[in-house]
Protein backbone atom coordinates (compact mmCIF):
# COMPACT_ATOMS: atom_id res chain seq x y z
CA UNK A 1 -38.31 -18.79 -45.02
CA UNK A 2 -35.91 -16.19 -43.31
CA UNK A 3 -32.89 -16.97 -41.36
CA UNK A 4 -32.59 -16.96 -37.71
CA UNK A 5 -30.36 -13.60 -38.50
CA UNK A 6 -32.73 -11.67 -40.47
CA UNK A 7 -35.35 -12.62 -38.11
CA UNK A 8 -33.75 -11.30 -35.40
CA UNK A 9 -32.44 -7.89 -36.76
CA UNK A 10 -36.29 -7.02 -37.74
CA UNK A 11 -37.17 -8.21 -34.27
CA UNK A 12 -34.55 -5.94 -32.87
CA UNK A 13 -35.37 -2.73 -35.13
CA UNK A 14 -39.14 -2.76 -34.14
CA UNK A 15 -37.73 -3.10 -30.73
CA UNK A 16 -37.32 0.79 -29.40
CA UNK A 17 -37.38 -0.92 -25.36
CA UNK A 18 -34.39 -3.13 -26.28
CA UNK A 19 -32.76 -0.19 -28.52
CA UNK A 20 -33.05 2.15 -25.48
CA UNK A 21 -30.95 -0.36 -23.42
CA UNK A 22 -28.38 -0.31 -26.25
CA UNK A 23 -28.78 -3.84 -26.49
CA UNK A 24 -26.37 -5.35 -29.11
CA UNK A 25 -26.52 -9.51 -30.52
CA UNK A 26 -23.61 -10.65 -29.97
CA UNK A 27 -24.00 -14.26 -31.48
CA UNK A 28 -26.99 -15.74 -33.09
CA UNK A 29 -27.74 -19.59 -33.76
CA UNK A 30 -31.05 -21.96 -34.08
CA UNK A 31 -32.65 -22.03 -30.22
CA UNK A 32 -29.45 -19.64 -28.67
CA UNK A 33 -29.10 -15.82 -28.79
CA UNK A 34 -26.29 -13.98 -26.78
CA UNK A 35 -26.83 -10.21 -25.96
CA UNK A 36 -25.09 -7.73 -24.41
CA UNK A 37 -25.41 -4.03 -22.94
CA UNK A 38 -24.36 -1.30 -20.58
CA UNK A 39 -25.37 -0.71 -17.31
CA UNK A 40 -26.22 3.51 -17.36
CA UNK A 41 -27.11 5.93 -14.91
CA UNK A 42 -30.46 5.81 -16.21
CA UNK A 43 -30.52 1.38 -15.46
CA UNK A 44 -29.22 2.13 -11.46
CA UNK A 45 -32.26 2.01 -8.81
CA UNK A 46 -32.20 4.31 -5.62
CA UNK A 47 -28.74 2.15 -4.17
CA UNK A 48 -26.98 3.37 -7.13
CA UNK A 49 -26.90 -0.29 -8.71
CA UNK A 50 -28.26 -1.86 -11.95
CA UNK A 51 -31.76 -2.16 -11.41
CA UNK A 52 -33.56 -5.48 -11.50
CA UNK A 53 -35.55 -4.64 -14.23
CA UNK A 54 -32.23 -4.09 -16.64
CA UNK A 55 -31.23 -7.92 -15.96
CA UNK A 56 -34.73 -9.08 -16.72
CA UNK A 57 -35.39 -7.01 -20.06
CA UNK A 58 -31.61 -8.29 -21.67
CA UNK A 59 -33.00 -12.25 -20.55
CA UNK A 60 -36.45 -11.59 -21.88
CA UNK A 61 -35.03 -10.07 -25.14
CA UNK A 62 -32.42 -12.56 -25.54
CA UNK A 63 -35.10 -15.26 -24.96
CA UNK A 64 -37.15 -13.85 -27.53
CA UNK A 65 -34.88 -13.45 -30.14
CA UNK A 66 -33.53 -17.79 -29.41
CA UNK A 67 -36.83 -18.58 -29.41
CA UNK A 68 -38.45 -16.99 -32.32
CA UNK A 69 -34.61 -18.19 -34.84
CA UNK A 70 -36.67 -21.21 -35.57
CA UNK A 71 -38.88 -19.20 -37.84
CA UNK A 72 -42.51 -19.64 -35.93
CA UNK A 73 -43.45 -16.92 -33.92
CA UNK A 74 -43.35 -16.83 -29.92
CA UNK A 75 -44.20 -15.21 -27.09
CA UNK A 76 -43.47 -16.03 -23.38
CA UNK A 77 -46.01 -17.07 -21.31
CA UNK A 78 -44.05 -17.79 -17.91
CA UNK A 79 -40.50 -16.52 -16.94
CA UNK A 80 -38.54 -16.27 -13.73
CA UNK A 81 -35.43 -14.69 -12.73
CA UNK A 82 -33.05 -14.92 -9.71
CA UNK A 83 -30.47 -11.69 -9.14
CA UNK A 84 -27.13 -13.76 -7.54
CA UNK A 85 -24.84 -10.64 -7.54
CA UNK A 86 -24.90 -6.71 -7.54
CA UNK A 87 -24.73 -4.86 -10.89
CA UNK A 88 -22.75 -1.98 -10.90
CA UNK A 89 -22.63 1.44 -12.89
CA UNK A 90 -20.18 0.84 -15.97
CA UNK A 91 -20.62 -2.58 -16.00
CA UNK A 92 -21.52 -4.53 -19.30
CA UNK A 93 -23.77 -7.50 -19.06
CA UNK A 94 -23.87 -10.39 -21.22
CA UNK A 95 -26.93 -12.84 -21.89
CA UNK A 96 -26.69 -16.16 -22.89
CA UNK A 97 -29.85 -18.06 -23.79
CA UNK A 98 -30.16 -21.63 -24.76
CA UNK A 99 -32.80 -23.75 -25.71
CA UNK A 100 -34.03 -26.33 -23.02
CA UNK A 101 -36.92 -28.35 -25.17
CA UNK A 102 -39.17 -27.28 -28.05
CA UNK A 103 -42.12 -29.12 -28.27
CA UNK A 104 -44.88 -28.32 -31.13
CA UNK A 105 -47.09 -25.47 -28.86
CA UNK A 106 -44.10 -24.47 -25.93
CA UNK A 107 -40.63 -24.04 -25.54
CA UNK A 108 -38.39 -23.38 -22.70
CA UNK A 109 -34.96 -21.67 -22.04
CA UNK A 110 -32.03 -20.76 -19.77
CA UNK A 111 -30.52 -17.28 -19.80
CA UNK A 112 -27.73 -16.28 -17.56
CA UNK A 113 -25.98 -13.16 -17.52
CA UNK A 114 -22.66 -12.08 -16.73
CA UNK A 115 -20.80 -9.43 -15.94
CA UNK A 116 -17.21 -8.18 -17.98
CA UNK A 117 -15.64 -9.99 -15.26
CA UNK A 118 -17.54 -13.20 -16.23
CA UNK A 119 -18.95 -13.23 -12.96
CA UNK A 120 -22.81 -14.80 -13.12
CA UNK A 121 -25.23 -12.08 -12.00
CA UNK A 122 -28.81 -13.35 -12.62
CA UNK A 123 -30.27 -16.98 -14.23
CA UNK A 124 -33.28 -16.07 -16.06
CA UNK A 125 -35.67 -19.38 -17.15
CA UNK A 126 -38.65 -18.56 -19.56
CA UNK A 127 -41.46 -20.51 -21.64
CA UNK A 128 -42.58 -19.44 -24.99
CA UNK A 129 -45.87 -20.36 -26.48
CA UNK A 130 -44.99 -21.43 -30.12
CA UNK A 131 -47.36 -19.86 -32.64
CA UNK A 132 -48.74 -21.09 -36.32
CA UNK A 133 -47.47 -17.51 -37.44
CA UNK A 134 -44.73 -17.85 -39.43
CA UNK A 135 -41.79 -14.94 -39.83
């Protein structure tokens, strides 16, 4: 069987949407994944801020890669996300996703994401359906 590691990096280099976002694993253990990445000119929304979508991608990336460590494959089936604070140009976000429960068919997780200030900007909370495949 592989390890959560090597099933993450071949997660992440099929991954072109998460590579466009620069995204970047920061730490990597069974059920957690933290991620991090830039906010660019090409993330801000018509305000000139991080758009929502930016937030959501480095959660649902984050939550795939914690989910999937355990070496069955997943997909999510439900997430959610709440935006607490604005996202600025330059800033660098940082996901942290942790496992919840992990039954036999589901699983569910937390993300939340700071800012380089450590500032919470968005709580992310996702089930995965938990596949036969195995990586």
């Amino acid at each position: 069987m592989k390890s959560p590691k090597e099933i993450v990096q071949g997660m992440l280099h099929n991954d072109a949407f998460s590579q466009l976002l620069d995204m970047q694993i920061i730490a990597l253990e069974l059920g957690t994944c933290t991620l991090s990445c830039p906010v660019t000119k090409a993330s801000t929304n018509g305000f000139g801020i991080a758009h929502g979508g930016l937030t959501y991608s480095l959660a649902d990336s984050a939550l795939a890669f914690a989910a999937n460590t355990r070496g069955q494959q997943c997909v999510s089936i439900d997430t959610q996300i709440s935006h607490l604070a604005k996202v600025q140009l330059g800033d660098t976000l940082t996901a942290h996703c942790t496992e919840i429960h992990r039954g036999k068919r589901t699983g569910t997780y937390q993300v939340s994401i700071e800012n380089q200030d450590h500032r919470l900007v968005a709580f992310f909370k996702g089930t995965v359906f938990v596949s036969d495949q195995n990586w």
